[in-house]
C-alpha atoms as a PDB file:
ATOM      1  CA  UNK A   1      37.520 -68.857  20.226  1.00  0.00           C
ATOM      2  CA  UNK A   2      38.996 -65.724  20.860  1.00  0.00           C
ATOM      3  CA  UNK A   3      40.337 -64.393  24.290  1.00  0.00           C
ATOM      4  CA  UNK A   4      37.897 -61.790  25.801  1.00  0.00           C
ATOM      5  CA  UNK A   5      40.795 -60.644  28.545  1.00  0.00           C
ATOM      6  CA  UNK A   6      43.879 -60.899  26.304  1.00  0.00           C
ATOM      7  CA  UNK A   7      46.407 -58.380  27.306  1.00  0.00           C
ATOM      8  CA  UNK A   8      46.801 -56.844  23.714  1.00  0.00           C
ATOM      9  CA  UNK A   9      44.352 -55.728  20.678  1.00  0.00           C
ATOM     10  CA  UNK A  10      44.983 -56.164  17.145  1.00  0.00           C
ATOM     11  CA  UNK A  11      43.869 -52.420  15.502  1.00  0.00           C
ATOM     12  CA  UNK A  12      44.125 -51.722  11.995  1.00  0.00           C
ATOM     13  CA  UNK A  13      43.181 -48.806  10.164  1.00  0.00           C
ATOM     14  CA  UNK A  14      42.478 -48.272   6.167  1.00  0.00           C
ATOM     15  CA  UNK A  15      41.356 -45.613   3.883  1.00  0.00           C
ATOM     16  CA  UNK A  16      39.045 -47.099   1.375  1.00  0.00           C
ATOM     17  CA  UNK A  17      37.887 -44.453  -0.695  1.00  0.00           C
ATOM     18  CA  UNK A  18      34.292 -45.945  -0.651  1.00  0.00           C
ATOM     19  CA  UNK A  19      33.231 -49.317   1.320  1.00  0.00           C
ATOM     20  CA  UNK A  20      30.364 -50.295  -1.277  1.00  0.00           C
ATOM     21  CA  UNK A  21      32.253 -52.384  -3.334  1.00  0.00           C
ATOM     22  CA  UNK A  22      35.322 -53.254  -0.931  1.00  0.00           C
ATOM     23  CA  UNK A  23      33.525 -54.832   2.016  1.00  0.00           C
ATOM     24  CA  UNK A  24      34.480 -58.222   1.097  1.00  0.00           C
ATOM     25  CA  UNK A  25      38.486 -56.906   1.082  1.00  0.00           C
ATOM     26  CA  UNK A  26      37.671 -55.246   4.634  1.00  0.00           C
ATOM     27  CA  UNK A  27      36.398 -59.027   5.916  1.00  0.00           C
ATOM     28  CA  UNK A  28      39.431 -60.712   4.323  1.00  0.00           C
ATOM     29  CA  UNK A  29      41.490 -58.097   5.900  1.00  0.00           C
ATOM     30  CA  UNK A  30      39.994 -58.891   9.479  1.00  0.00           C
ATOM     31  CA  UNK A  31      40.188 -62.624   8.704  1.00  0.00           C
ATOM     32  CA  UNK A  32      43.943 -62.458   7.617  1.00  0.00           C
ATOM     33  CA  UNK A  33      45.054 -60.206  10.105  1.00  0.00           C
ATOM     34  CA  UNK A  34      43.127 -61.919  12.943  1.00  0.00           C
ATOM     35  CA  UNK A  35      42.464 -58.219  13.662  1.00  0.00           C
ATOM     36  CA  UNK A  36      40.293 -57.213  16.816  1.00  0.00           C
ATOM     37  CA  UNK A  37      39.227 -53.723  15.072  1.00  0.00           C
ATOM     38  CA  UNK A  38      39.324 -51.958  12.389  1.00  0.00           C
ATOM     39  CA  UNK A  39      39.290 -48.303  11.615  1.00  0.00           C
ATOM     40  CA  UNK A  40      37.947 -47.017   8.026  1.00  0.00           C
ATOM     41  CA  UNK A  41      37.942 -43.997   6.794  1.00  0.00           C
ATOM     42  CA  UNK A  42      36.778 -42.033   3.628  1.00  0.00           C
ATOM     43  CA  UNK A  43      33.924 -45.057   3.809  1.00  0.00           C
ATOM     44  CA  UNK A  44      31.120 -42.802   1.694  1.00  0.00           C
ATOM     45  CA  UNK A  45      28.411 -44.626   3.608  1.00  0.00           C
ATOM     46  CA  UNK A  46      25.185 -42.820   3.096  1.00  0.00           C
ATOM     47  CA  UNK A  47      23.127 -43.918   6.401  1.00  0.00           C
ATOM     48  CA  UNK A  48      23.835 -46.164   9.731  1.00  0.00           C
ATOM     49  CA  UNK A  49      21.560 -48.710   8.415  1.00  0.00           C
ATOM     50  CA  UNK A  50      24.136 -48.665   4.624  1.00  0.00           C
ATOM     51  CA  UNK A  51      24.038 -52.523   3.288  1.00  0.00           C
ATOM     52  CA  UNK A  52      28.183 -51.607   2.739  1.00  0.00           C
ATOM     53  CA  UNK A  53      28.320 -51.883   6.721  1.00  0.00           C
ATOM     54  CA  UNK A  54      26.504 -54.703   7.096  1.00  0.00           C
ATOM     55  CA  UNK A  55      27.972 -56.337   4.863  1.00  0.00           C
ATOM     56  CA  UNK A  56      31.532 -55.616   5.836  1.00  0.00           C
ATOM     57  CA  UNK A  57      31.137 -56.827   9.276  1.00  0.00           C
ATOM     58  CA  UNK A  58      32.028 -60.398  10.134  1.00  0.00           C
ATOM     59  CA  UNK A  59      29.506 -62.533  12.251  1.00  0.00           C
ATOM     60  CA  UNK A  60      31.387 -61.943  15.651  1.00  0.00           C
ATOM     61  CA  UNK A  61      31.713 -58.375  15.080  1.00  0.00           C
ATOM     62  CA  UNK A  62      29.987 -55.006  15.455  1.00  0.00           C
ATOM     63  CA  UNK A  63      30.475 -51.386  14.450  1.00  0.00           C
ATOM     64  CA  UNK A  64      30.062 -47.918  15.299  1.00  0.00           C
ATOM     65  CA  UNK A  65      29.737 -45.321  12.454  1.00  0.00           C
ATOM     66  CA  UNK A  66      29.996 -41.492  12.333  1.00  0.00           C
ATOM     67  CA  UNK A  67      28.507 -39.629   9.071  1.00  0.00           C
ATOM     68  CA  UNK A  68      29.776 -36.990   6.800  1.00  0.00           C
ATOM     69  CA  UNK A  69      26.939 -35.189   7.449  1.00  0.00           C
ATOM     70  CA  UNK A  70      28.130 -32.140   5.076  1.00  0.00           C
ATOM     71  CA  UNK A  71      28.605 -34.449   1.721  1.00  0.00           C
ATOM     72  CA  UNK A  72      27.517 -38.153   3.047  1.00  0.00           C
ATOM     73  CA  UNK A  73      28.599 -39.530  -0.639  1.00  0.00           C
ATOM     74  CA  UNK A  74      32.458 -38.718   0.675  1.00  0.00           C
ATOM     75  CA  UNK A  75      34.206 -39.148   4.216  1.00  0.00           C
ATOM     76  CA  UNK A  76      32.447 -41.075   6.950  1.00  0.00           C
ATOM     77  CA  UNK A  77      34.351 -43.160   9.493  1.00  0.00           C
ATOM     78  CA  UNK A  78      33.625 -46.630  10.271  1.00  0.00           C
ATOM     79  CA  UNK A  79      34.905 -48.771  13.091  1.00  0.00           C
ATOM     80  CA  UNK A  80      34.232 -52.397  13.130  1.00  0.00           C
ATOM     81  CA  UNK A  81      34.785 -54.687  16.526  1.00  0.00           C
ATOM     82  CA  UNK A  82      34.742 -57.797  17.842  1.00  0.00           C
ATOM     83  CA  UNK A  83      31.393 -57.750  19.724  1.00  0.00           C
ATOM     84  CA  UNK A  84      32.898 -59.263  22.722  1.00  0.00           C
ATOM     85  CA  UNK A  85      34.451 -56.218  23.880  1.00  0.00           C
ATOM     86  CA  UNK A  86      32.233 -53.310  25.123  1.00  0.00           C
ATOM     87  CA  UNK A  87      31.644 -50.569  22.859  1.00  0.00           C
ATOM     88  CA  UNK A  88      30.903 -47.223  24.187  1.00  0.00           C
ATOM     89  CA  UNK A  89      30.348 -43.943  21.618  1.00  0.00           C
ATOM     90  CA  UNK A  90      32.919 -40.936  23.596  1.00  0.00           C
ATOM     91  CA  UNK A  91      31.560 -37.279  22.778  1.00  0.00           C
ATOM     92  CA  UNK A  92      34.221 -35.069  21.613  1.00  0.00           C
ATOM     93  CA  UNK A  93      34.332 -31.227  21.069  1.00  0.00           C
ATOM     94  CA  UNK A  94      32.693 -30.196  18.031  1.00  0.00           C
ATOM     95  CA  UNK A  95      35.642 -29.809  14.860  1.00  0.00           C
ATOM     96  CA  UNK A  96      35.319 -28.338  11.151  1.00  0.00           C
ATOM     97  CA  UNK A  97      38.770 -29.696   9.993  1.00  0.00           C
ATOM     98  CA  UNK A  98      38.550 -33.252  10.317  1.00  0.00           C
ATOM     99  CA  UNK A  99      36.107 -35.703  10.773  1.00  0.00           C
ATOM    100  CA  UNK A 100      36.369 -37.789  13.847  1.00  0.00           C
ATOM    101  CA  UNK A 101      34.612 -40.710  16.002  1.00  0.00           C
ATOM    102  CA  UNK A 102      35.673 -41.917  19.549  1.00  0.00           C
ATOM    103  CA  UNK A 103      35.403 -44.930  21.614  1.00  0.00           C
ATOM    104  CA  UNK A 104      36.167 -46.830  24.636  1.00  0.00           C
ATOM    105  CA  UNK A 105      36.832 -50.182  24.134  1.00  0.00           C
ATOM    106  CA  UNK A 106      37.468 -52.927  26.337  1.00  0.00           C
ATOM    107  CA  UNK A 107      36.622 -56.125  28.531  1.00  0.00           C
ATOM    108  CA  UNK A 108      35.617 -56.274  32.451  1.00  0.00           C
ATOM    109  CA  UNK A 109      38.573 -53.981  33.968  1.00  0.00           C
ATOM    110  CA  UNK A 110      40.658 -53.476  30.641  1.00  0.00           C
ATOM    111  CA  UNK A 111      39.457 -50.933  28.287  1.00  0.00           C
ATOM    112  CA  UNK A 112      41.455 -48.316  25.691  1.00  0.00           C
ATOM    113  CA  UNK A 113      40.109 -45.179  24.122  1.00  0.00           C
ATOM    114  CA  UNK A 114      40.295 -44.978  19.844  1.00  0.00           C
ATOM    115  CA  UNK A 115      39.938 -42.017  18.172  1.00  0.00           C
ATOM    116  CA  UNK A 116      39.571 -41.980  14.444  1.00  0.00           C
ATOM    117  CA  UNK A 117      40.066 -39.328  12.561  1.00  0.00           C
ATOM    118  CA  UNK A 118      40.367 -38.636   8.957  1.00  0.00           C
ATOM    119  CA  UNK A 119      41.550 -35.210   7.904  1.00  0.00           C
ATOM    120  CA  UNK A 120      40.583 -34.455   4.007  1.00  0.00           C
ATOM    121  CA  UNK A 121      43.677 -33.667   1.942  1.00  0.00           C
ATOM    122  CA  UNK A 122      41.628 -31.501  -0.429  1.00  0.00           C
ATOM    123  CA  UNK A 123      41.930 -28.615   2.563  1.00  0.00           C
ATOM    124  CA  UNK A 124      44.955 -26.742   3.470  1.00  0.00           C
ATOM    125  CA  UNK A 125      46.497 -27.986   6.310  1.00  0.00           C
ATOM    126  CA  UNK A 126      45.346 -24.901   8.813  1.00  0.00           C
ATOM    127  CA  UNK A 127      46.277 -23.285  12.256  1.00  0.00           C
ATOM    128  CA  UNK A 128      42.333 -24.167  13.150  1.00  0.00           C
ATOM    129  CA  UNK A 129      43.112 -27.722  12.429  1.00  0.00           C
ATOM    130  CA  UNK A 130      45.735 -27.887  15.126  1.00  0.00           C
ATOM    131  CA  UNK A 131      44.011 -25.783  17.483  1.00  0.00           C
ATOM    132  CA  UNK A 132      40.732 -28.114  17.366  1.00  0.00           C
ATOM    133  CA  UNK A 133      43.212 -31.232  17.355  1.00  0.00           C
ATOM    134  CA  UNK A 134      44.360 -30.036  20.737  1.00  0.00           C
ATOM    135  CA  UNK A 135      41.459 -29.301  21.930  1.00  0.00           C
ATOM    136  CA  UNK A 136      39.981 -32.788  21.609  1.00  0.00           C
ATOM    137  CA  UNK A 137      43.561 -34.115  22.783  1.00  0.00           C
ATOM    138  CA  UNK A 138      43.011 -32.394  25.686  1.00  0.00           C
ATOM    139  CA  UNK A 139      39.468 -34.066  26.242  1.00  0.00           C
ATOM    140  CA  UNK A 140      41.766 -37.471  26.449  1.00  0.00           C
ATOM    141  CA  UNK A 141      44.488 -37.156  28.114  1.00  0.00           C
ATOM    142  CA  UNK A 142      43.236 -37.166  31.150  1.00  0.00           C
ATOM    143  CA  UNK A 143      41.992 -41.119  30.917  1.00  0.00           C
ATOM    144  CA  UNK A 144      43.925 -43.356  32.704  1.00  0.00           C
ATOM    145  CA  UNK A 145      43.642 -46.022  29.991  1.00  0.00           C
ATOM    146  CA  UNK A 146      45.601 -46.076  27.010  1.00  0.00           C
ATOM    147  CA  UNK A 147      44.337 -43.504  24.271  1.00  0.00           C
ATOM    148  CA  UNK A 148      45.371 -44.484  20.660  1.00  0.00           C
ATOM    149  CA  UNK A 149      44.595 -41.890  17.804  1.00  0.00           C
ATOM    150  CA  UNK A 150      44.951 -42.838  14.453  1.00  0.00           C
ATOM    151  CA  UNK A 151      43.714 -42.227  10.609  1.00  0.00           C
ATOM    152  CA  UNK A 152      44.554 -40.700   7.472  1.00  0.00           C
ATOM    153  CA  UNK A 153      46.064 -37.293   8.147  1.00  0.00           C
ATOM    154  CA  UNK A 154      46.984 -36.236   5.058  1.00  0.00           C
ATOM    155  CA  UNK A 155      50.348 -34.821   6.634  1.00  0.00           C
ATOM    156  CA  UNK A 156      53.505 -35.424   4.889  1.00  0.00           C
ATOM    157  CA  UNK A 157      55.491 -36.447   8.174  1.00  0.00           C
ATOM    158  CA  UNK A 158      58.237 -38.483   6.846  1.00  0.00           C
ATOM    159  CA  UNK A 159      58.835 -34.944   5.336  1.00  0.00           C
ATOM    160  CA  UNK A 160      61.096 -33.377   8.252  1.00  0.00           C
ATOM    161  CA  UNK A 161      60.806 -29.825   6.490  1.00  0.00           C
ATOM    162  CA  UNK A 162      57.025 -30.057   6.254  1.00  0.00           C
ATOM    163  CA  UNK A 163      55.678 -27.273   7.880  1.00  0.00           C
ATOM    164  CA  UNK A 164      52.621 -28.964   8.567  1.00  0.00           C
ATOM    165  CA  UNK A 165      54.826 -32.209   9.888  1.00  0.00           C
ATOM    166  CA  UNK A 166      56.761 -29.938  11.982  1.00  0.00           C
ATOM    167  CA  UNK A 167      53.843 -28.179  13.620  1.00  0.00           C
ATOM    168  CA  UNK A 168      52.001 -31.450  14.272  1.00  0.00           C
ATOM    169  CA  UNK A 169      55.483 -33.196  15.790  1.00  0.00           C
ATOM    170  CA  UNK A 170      55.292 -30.263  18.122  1.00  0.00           C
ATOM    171  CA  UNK A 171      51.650 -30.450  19.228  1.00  0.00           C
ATOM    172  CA  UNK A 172      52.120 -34.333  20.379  1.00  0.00           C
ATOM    173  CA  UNK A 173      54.958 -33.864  22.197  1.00  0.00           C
ATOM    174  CA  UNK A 174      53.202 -31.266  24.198  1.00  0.00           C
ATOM    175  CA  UNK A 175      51.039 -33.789  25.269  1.00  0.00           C
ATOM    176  CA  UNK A 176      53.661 -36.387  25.549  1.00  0.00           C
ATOM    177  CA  UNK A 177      52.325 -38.320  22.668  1.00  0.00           C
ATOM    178  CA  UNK A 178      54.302 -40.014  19.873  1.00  0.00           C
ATOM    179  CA  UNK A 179      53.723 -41.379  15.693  1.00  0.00           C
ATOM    180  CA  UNK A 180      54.384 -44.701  15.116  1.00  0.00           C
ATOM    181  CA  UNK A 181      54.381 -45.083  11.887  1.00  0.00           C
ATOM    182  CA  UNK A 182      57.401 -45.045  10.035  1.00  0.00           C
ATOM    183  CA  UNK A 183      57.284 -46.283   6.256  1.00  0.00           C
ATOM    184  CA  UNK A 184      54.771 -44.762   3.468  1.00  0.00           C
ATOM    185  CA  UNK A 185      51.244 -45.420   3.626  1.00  0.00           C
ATOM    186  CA  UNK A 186      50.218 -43.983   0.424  1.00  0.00           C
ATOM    187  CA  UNK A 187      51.202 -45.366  -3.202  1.00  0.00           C
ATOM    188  CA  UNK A 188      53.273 -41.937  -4.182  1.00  0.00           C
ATOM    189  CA  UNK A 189      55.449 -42.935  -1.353  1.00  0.00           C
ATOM    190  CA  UNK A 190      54.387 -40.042   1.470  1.00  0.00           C
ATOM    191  CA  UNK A 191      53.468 -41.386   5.165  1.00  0.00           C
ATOM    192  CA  UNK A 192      50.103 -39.659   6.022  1.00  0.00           C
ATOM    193  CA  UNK A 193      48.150 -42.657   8.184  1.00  0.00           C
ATOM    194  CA  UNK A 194      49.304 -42.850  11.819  1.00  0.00           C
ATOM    195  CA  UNK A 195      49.207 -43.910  14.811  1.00  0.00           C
ATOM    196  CA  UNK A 196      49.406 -41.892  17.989  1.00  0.00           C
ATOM    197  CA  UNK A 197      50.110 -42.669  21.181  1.00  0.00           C
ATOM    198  CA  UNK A 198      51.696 -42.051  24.523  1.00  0.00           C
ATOM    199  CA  UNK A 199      54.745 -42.395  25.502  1.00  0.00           C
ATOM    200  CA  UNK A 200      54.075 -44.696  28.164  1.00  0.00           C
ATOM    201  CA  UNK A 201      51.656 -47.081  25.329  1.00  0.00           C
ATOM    202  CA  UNK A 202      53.888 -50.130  24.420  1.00  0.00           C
ATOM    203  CA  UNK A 203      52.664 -50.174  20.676  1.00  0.00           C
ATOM    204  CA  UNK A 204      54.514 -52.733  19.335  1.00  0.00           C
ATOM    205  CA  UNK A 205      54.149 -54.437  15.989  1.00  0.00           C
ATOM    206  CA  UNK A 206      53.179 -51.577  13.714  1.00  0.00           C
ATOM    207  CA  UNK A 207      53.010 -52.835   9.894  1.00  0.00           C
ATOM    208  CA  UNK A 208      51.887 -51.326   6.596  1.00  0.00           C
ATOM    209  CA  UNK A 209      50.438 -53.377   4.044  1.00  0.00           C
ATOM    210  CA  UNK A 210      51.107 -52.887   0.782  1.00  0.00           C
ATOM    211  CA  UNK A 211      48.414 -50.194  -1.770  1.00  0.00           C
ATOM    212  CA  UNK A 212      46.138 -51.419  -4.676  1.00  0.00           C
ATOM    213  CA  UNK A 213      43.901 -53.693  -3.469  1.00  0.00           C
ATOM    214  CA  UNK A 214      41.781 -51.542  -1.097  1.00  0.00           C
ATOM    215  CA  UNK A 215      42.606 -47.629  -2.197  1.00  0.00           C
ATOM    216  CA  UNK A 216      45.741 -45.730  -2.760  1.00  0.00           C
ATOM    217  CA  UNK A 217      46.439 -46.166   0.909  1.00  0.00           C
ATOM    218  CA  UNK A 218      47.888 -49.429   2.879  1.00  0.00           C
ATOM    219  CA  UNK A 219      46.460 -51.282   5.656  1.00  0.00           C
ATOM    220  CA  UNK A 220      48.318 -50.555   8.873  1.00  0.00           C
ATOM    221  CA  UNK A 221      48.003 -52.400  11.889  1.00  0.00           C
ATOM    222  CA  UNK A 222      49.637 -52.417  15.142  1.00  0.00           C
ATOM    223  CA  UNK A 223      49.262 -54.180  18.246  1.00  0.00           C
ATOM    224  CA  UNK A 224      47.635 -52.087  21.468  1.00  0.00           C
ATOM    225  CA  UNK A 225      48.257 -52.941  25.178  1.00  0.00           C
ATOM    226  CA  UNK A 226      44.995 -52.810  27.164  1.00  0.00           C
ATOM    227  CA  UNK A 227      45.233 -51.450  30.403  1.00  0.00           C
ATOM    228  CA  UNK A 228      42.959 -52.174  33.555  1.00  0.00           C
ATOM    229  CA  UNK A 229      40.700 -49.130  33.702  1.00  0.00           C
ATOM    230  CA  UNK A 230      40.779 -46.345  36.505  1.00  0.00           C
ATOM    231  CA  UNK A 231      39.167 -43.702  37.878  1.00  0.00           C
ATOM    232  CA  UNK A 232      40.095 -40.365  35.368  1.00  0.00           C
ATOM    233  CA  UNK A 233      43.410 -37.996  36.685  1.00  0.00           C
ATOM    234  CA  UNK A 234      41.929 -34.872  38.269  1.00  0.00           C
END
């Protein structure tokens, strides 16, 4: 039986480049990992009610989806829970350079605030993309919970002389934020899934699976403190 007011939450997150055939790897990967959630992107579902969801989430478990609505046979975010914790769907400013989907998730008085986000790497990396990033940062920040952001950027940031990597190193430490991920992600040996945090978020545990048996991209996982939940700064 798992523990409802544990003090940590297992998170993982995984590009998949389609669920429909891959659900049964996603429910291994939960199983193995004894992970509490799990973000997917670049799912390709085609509805809310897609068999791929259903079938990728575990008895125990829920999930929250957010559509491509643009192309719905590519992109789409998935995130799937353990249905002990209380889901609650976070609106975020509207965005044209990545897709994202937000949540607070928690227990009586502990909760944290995910946002997924996959950004596609078919599009130039773009000053609008950092301006809309900021912009739903700024939405966040605020929450006196801890606020974990993660996905498949499609930056190059174990590139120091990326000027994309650069420009997005910049923008967290603005708002006192910082990338956990250290190792490639992605079978051609770049890092572009993180995890974001802030400073004061004891992420411990970060780990990227290996690529192949999913997509091109590794499972990472990390574990997340959950805090007890306040009233928002003013």
């Amino acid at each position: 039986k798992q523990d409802v007011n544990k003090t940590c939450i297992v998170v993982g997150w995984q590009n998949v480049r389609s669920l429909g055939n891959k659900s049964h790897c996603i429910r291994e990967a939960i199983d193995d990992r004894q992970l509490d959630v799990i973000s997917i992107c670049e799912s390709w579902h085609r509805s809310s009610d897609d068999i791929s969801l259903r079938k990728a989430t575990p008895p125990g478990f829920a999930c929250v989806n957010a559509l491509r609505e643009s192309d719905p046979l590519h992109g789409g975010l998935v995130v799937i829970y353990r249905n002990h914790y209380q889901c609650t769907r976070l609106s975020l400013p509207a965005s044209t350079t990545f897709e994202s989907l937000c949540i607070r998730l928690g227990a009586p008085g502990q909760s944290m605030i995910l946002l997924s986000i996959y950004r596609p790497g078919s599009k130039r990396v773009t000053s609008q993309f950092f301006d809309e990033l900021a912009t739903s940062l700024e939405s966040l920040v605020v929450q006196s919970c801890p606020v974990v952001v993660g996905g498949d950027f499609n930056i190059h940031v174990d590139d120091p002389a990326d000027p994309a990597a650069i420009r997005l190193a910049d923008l967290l430490s603005s708002f006192d934020l910082i990338q956990h991920v250290d190792s490639p992600t992605h079978d051609r040996g770049h890092t572009l899934d993180l995890v974001i945090t802030g400073t004061d978020t004891a992420v411990h545990s970060v780990d990227v699976g290996p690529s192949g048996p999913v997509s091109d991209h590794g499972l990472v996982t990390c574990h997340v403190p959950l805090r007890i939940r306040v009233q928002p700064r003013s």
